[in-house]
Protein backbone atom coordinates (compact mmCIF):
# COMPACT_ATOMS: atom_id res chain seq x y z
CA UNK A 1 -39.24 166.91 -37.41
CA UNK A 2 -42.12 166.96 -40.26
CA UNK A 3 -41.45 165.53 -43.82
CA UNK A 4 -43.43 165.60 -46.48
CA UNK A 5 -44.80 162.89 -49.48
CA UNK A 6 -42.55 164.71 -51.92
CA UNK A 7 -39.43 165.07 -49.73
CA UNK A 8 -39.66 161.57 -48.68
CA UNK A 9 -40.17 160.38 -52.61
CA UNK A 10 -37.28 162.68 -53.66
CA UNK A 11 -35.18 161.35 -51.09
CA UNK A 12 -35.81 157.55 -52.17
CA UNK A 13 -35.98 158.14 -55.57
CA UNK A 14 -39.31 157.13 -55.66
CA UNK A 15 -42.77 158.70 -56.70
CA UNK A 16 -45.95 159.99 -55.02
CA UNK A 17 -49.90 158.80 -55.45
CA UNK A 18 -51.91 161.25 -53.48
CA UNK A 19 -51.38 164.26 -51.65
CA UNK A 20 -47.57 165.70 -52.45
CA UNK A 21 -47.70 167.97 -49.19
CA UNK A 22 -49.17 165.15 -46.87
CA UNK A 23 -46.75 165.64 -43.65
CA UNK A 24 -45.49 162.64 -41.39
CA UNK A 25 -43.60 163.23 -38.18
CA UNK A 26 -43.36 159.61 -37.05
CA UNK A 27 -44.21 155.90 -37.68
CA UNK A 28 -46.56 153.08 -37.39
CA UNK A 29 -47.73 150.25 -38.12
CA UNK A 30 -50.20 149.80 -41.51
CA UNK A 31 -52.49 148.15 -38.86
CA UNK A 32 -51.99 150.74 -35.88
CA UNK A 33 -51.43 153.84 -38.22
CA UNK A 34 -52.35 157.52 -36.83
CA UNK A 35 -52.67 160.89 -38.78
CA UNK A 36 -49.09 162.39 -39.30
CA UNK A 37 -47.42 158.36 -39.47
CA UNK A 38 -45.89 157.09 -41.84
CA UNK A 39 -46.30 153.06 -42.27
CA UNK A 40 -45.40 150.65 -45.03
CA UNK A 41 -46.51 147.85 -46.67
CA UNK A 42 -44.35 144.83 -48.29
CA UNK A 43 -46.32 141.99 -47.18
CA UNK A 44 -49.05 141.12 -48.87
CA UNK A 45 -50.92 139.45 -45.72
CA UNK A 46 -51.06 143.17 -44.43
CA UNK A 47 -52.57 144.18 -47.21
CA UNK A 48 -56.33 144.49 -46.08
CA UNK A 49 -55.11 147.31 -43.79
CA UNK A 50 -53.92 149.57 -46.67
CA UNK A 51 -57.37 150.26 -47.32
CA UNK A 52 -58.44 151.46 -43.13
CA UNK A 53 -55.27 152.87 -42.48
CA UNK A 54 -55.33 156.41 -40.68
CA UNK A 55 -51.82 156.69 -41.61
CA UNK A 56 -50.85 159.92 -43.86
CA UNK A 57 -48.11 158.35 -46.07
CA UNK A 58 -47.63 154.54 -46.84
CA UNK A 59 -45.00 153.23 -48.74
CA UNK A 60 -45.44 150.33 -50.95
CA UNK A 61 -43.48 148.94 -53.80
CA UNK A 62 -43.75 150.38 -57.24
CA UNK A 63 -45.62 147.27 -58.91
CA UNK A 64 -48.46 147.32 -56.14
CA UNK A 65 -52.02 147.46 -57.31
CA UNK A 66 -54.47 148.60 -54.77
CA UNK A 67 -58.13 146.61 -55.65
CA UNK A 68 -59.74 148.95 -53.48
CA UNK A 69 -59.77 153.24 -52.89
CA UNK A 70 -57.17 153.97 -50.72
CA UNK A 71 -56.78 157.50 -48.59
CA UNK A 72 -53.17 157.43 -47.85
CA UNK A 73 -51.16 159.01 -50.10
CA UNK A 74 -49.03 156.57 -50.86
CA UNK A 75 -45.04 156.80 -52.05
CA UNK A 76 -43.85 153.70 -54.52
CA UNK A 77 -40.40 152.72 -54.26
CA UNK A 78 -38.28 150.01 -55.65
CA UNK A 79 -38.11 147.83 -51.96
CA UNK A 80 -40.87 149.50 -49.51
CA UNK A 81 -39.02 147.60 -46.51
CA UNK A 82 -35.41 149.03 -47.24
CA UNK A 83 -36.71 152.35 -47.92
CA UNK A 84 -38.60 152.66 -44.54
CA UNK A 85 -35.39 151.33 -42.80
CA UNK A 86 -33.05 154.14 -44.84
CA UNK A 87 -35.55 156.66 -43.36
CA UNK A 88 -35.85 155.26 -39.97
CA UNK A 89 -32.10 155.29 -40.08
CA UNK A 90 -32.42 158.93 -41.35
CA UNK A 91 -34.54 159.34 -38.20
CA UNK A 92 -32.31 158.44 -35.71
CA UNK A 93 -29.28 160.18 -36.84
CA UNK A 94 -31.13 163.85 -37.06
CA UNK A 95 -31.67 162.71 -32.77
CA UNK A 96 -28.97 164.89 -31.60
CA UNK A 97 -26.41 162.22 -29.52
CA UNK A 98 -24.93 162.58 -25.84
CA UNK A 99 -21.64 163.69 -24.76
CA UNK A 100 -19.46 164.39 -21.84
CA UNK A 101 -18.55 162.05 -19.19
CA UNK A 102 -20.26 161.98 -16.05
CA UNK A 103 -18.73 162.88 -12.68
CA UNK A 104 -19.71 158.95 -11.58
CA UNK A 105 -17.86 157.23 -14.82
CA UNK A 106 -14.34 155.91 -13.71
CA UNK A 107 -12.47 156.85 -16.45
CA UNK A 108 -8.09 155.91 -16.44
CA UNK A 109 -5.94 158.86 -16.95
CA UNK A 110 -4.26 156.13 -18.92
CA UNK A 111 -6.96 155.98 -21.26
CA UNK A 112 -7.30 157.81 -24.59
CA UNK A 113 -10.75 159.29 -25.42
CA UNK A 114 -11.32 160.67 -28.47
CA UNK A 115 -13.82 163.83 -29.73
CA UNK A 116 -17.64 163.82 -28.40
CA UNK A 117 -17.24 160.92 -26.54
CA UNK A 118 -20.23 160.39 -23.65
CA UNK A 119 -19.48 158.19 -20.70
CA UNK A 120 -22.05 157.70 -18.65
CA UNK A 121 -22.59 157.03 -14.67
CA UNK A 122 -20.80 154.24 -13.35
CA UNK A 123 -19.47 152.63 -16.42
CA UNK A 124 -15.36 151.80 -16.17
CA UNK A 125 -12.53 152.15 -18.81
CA UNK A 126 -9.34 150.97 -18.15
CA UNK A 127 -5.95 151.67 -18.39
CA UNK A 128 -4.97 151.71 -21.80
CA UNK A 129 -8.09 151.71 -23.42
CA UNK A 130 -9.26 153.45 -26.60
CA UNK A 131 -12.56 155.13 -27.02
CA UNK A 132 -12.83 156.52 -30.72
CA UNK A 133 -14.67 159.97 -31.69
CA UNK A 134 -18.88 160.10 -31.09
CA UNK A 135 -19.37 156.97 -29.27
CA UNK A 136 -21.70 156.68 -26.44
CA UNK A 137 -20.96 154.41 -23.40
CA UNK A 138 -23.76 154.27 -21.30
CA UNK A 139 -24.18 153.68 -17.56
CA UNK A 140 -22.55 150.38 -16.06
CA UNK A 141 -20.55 149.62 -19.45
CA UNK A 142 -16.73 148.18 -19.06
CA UNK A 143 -14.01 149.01 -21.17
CA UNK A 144 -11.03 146.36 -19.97
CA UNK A 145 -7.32 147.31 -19.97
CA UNK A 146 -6.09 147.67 -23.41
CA UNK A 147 -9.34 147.11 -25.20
CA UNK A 148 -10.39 149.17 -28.66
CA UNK A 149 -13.56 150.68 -29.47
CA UNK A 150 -13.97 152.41 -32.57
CA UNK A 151 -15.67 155.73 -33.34
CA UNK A 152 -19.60 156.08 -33.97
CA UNK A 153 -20.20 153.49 -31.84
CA UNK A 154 -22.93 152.63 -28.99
CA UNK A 155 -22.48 150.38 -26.22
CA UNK A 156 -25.87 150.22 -24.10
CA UNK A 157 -25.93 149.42 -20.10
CA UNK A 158 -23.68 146.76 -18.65
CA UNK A 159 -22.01 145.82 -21.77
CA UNK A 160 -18.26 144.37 -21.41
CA UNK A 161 -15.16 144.60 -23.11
CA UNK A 162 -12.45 142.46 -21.75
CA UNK A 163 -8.92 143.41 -21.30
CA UNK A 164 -7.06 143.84 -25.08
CA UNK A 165 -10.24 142.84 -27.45
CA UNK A 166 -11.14 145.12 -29.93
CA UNK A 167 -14.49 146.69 -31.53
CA UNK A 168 -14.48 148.21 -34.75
CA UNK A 169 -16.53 151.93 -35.81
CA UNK A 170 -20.49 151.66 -36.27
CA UNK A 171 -20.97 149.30 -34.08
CA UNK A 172 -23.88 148.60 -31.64
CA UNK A 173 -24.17 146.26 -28.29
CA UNK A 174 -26.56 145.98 -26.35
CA UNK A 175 -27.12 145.73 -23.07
CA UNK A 176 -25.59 142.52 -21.14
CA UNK A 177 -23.17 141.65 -24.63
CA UNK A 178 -19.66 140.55 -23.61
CA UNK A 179 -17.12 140.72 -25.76
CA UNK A 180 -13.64 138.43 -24.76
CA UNK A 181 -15.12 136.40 -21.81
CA UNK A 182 -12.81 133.06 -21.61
CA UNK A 183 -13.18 130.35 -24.16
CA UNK A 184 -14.48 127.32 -22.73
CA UNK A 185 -11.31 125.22 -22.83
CA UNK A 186 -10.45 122.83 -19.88
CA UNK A 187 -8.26 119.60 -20.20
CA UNK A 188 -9.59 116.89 -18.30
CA UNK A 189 -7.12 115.11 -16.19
CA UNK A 190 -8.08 111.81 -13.31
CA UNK A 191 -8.74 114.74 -10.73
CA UNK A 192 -11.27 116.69 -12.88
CA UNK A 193 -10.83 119.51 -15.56
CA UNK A 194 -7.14 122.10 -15.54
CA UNK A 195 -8.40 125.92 -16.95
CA UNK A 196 -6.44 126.47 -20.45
CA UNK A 197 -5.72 129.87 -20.53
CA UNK A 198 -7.16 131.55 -22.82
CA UNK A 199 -4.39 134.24 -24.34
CA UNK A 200 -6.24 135.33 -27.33
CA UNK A 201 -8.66 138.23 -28.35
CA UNK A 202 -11.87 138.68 -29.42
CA UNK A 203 -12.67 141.08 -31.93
CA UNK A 204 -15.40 142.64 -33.92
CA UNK A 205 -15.05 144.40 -37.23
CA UNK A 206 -16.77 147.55 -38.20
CA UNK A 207 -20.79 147.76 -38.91
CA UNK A 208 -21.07 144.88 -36.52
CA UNK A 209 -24.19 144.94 -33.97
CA UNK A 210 -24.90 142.71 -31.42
CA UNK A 211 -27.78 141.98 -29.58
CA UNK A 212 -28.80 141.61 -25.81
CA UNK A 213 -26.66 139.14 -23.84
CA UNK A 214 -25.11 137.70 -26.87
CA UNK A 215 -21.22 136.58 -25.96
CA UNK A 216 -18.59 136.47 -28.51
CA UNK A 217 -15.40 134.37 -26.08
CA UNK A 218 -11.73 135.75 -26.51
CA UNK A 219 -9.53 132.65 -28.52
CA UNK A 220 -7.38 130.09 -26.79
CA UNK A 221 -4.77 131.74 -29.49
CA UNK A 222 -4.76 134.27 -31.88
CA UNK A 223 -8.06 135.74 -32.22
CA UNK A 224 -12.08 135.26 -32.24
CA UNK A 225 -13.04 137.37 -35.16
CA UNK A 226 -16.50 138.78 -35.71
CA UNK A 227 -16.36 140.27 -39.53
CA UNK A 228 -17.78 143.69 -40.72
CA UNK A 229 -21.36 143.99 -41.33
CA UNK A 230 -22.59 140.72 -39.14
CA UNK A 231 -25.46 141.09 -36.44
CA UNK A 232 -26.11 138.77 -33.99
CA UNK A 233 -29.32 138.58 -32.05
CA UNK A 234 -30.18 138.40 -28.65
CA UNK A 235 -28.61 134.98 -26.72
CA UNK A 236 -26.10 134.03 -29.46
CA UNK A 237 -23.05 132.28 -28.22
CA UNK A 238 -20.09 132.57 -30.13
CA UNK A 239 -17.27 130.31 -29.04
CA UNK A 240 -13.23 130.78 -28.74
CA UNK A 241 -11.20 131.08 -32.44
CA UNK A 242 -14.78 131.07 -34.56
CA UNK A 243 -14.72 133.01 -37.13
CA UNK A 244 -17.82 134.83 -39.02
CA UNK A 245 -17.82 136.19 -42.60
CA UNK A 246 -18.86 139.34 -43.81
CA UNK A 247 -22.69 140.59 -43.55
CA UNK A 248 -23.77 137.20 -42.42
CA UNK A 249 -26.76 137.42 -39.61
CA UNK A 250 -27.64 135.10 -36.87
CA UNK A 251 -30.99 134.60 -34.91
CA UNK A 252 -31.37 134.35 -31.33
CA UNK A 253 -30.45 131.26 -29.33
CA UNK A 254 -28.11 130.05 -31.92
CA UNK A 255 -24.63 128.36 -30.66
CA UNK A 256 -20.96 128.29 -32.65
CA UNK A 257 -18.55 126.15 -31.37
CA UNK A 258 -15.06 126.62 -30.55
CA UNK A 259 -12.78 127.25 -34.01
CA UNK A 260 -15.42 126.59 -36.35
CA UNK A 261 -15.94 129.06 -39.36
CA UNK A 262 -18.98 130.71 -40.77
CA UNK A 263 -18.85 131.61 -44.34
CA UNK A 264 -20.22 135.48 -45.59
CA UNK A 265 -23.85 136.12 -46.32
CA UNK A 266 -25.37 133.21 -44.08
CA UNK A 267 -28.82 133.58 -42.76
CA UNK A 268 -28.67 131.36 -39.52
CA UNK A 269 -32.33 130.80 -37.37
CA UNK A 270 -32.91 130.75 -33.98
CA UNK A 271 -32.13 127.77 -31.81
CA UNK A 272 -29.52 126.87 -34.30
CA UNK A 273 -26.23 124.98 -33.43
CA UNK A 274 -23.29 124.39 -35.54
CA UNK A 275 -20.08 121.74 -34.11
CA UNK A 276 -16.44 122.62 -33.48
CA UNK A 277 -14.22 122.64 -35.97
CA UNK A 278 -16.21 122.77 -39.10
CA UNK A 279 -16.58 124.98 -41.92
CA UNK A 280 -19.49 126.69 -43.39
CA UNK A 281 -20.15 128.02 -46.49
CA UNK A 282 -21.16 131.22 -47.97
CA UNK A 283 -24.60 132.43 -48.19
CA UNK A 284 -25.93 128.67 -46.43
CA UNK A 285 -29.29 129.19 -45.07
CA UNK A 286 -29.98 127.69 -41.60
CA UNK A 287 -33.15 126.27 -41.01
CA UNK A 288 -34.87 127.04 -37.16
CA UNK A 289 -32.99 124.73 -35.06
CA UNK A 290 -31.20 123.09 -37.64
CA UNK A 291 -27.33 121.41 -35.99
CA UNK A 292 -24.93 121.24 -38.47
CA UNK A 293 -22.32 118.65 -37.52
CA UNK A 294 -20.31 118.59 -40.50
CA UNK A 295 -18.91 121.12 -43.13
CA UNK A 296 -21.48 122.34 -45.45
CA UNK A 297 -20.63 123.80 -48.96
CA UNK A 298 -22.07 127.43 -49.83
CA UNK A 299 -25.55 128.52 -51.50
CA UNK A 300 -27.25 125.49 -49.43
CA UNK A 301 -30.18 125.60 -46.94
CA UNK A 302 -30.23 123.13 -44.49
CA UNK A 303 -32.70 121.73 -42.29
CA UNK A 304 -33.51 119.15 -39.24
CA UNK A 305 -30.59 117.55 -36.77
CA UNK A 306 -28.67 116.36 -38.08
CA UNK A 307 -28.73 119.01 -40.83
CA UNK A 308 -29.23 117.60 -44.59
CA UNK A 309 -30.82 119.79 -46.93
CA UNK A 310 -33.86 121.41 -46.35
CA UNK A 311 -36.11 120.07 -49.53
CA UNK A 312 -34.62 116.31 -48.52
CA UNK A 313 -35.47 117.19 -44.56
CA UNK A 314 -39.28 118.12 -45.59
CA UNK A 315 -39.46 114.85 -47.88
CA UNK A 316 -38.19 112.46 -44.56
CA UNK A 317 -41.02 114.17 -42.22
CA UNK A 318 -43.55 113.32 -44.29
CA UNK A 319 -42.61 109.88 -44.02
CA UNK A 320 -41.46 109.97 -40.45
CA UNK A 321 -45.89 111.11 -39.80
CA UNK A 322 -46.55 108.02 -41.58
CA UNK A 323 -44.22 105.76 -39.59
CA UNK A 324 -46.81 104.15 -37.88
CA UNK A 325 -49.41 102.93 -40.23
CA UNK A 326 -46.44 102.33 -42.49
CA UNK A 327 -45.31 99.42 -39.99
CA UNK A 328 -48.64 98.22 -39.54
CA UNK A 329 -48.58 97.71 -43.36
CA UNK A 330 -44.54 96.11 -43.36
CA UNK A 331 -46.16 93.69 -40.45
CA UNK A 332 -48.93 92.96 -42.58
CA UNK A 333 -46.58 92.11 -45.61
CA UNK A 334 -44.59 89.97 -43.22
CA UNK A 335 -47.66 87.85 -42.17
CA UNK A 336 -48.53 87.05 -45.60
CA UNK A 337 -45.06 86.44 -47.10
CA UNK A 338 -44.57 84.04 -43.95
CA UNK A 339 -48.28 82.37 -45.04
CA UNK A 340 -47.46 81.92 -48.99
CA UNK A 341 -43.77 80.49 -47.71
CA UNK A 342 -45.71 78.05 -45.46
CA UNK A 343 -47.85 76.98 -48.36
CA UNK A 344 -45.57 76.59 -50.81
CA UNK A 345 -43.76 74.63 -48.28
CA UNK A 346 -46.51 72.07 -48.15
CA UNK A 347 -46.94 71.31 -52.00
């Protein structure tokens, strides 16, 4: 597939500098761009390359002002960042999808499968299971007994779906996610730790994506609920009865703890753990391994473990650096209150 400058402006509602019938068939980089790519520029350190690129088409953001002559033609839009991921998303929806289920797949007669479904080799669903229209299970994926997964959506190689949990439309795991694995609940007792059963569900909401190996654990009651529009990263843990609000987004290596909840709109960083039982805010942004061990009120960004906010965290590590001389300089103080004591002592 080819697009031109123009068709790519008219479809972003933005507006051409250059060549209107400059053609792009896929992308690059600014820094690694080739004749026929089409890159973009929104951060200013990248900036230098704009002016070396061999790319044909560059999008940058309507108020940019090039210093020097640049030979891209070059398509301003309002956000050059969400316009390259509407047409990357563009893209990958013209690929034309898979379908049919392979003679390998162990599919339930019990099972209901809807329109253009695609089951690949060796992957399992259950009795009682729901596939809805156009998704794509690939190879080594399994759908438990009773489990729910909505229409549009992708499930990569060895994903799992425990028995009864449910995933919404749109949405994307990758390979290794598991979806209603056990809480970890255990009761500890003189002879070592009784299993509670864990009766719940887990389920995720539409638009949700999840990354590589990331768990979300089925509840002890009730439900673990994942809300529409979140995306978790690769390693994420979330634990039994959490709850996550709408369109919030959370880096890799980050841990939630059983039956705490996560506000709407939160940008959490990697390495990040929050307690059990707390409650977070909307739109609080976490800090890179920041532990929040008590509830935090919305629009905040924290920082540090334990988590305060972030402009109070930076203010404490400068004088944590200066610790050392500043105890030299207390010991100092000491020695020479102790000396005026002493002489005052002898008059």
């Amino acid at each position: 597939m080819e697009f031109t400058a123009r068709q790519i402006a008219d479809f972003l509602g933005g507006t051409v500098d250059g060549n209107e019938n400059a053609a792009v068939h896929t992308f690059a980089k600014i820094e690694e761009g080739v004749p026929g790519a089409l890159s973009f520029l929104s951060n200013v350190k990248y900036t230098q390359y704009l002016y070396s690129t061999k790319s044909s088409v560059v999008l940058v953001n309507k108020d940019f002002k090039p210093e020097q002559p640049v030979s891209a033609t070059l398509v301003r839009v309002d956000n050059a960042y969400e316009s390259l991921a509407k047409l990357m998303s563009l893209y990958a929806s013209m690929k034309p999808g898979r379908t049919g289920i392979s003679s390998l797949a162990s599919v339930s007669e019990k099972a209901t499968i809807g329109k253009n479904v695609y089951i690949g080799p060796f992957a399992v669903v259950e009795d009682g299971a729901v596939i809805g229209d156009n998704t794509q299970i690939y190879p080594h994926v399994i759908i438990g007994e009773g489990a729910t997964v909505g229409s549009d959506c992708i499930l990569y190689p060895h994903v799992t779906i425990y028995y009864a949990c449910k995933v919404g439309n749109r949405c994307i795991l990758h390979a290794g996610s598991v979806v209603g694995a056990d809480g970890f609940g255990f009761a500890p007792t003189p002879n070592g730790y009784d299993k509670i059963p864990q009766i719940g569900i887990a389920e995720l909401e539409d638009d949700v994506e999840i990354g590589a190996n990331t768990c979300v654990d089925r509840s002890t009651m009730g439900r673990t609920v994942v809300h529409k529009g979140v995306k978790l990263d690769n390693m994420v843990q979330v634990a039994h009865n959490v709850e996550v609000g709408e369109n919030t987004v959370i880096s890799a290596q980050t841990g939630i703890a059983g039956s705490s909840k996560i506000g709407s709109w939160c940008m959490i960083g990697g390495q990040c753990g929050v307690v059990g039982h707390v409650t977070i805010g909307d739109r609080v942004n976490f800090c890179a391994k920041t532990g929040a061990i008590g509830n935090t009120e919305s629009g905040q960004t924290i920082m540090g473990y334990p988590a305060i906010n972030h402009r109070n965290y930076l203010r404490s590590s400068i004088l944590f650096k200066n610790l050392p001389e500043m105890d030299k300089t207390i010991q100092q103080l000491q020695k020479e209150i102790e000396e005026l004591k002493a002489k005052l002592a002898d008059k």
